[in-house]
N, C-alpha and C. Protein backbone atom coordinates (compact mmCIF):
# COMPACT_ATOMS: atom_id res chain seq x y z
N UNK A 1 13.54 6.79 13.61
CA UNK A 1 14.66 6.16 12.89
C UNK A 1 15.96 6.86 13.30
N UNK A 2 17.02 6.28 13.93
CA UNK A 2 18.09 6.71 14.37
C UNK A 2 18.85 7.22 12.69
N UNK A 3 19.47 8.23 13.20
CA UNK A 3 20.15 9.59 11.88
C UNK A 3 21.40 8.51 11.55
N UNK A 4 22.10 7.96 12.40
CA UNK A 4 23.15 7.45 11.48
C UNK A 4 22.76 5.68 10.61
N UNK A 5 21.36 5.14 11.06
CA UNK A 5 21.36 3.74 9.85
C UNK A 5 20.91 4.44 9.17
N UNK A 6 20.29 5.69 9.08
CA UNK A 6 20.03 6.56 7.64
C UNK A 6 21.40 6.87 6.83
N UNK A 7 22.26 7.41 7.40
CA UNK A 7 23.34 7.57 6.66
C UNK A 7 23.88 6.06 6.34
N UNK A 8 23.91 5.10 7.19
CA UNK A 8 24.76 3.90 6.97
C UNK A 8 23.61 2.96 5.30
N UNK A 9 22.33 3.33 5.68
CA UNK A 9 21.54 2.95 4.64
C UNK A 9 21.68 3.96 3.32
N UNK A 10 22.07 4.85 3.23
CA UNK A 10 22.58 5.58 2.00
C UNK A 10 23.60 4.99 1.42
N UNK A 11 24.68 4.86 2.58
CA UNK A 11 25.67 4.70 2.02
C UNK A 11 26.05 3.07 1.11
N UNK A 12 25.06 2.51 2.05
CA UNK A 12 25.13 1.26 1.22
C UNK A 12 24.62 0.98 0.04
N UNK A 13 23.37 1.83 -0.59
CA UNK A 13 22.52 1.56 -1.41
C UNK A 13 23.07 2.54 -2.46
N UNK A 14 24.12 3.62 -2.11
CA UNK A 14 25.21 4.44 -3.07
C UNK A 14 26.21 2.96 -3.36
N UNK A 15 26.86 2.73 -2.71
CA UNK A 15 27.95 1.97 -2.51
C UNK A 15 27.80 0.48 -3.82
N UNK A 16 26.32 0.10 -3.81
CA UNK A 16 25.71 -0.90 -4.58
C UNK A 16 25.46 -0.16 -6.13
N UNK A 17 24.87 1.01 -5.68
CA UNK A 17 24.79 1.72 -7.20
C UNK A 17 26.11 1.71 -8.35
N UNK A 18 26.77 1.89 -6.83
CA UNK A 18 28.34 2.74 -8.06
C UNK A 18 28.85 1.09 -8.45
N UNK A 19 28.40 -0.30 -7.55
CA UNK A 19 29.27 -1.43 -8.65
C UNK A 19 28.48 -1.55 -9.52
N UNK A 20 27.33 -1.45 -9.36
CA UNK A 20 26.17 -1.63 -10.39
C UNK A 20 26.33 -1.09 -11.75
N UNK A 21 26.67 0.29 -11.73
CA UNK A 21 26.93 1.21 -12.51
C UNK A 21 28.55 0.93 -13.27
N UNK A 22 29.30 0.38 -12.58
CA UNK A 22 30.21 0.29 -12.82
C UNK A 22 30.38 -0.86 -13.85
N UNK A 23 29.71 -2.57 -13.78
CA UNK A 23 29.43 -3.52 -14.18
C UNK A 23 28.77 -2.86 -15.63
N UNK A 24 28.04 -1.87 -15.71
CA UNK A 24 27.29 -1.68 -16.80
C UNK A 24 28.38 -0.89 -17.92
N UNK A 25 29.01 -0.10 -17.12
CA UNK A 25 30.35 0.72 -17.84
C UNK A 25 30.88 -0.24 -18.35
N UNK A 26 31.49 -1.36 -18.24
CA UNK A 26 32.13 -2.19 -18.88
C UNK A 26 31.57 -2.93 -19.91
N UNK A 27 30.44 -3.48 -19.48
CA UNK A 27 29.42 -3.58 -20.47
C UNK A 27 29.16 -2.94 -21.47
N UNK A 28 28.91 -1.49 -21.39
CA UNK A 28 29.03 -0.85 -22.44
C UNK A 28 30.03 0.16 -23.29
N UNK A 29 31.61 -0.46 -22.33
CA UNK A 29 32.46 -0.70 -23.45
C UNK A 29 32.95 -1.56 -24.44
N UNK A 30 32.38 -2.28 -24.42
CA UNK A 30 32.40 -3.82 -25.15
C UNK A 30 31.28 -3.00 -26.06
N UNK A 31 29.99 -2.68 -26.08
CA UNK A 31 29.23 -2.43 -26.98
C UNK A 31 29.61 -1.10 -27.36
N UNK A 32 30.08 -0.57 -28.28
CA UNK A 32 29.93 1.27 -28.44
C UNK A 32 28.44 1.47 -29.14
N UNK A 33 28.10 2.45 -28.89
CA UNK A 33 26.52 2.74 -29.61
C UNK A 33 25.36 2.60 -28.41
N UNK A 34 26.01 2.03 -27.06
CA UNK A 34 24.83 1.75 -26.18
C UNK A 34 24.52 2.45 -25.47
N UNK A 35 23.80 2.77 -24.72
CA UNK A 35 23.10 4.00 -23.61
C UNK A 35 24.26 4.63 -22.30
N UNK A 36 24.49 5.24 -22.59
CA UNK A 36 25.55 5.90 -21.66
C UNK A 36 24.75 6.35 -20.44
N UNK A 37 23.56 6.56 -20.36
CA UNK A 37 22.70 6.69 -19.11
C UNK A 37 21.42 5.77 -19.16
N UNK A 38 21.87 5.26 -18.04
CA UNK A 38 20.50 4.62 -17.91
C UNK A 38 20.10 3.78 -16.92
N UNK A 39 18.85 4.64 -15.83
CA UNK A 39 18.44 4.44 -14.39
C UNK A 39 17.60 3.28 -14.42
């Protein structure tokens, strides 16, 4: 496996996390009381 689609595959599957994560932040500012972590 060539070293940089490893990095380019991190970076994308970080890159997806953080809107992911981000979509849920908003989400759960609209709710207060809801899970502040959660994988």
């Amino acid at each position: 496996m060539n070293r940089s689609d490893f990095f380019i595959g991190r970076v994308n599957a970080g890159f997806m996390y953080v809107l992911a994560s981000n979509c849920r932040l908003k989400d759960k500012v609209k709710t207060p009381g809801g899970k502040a972590e959660e994988v």
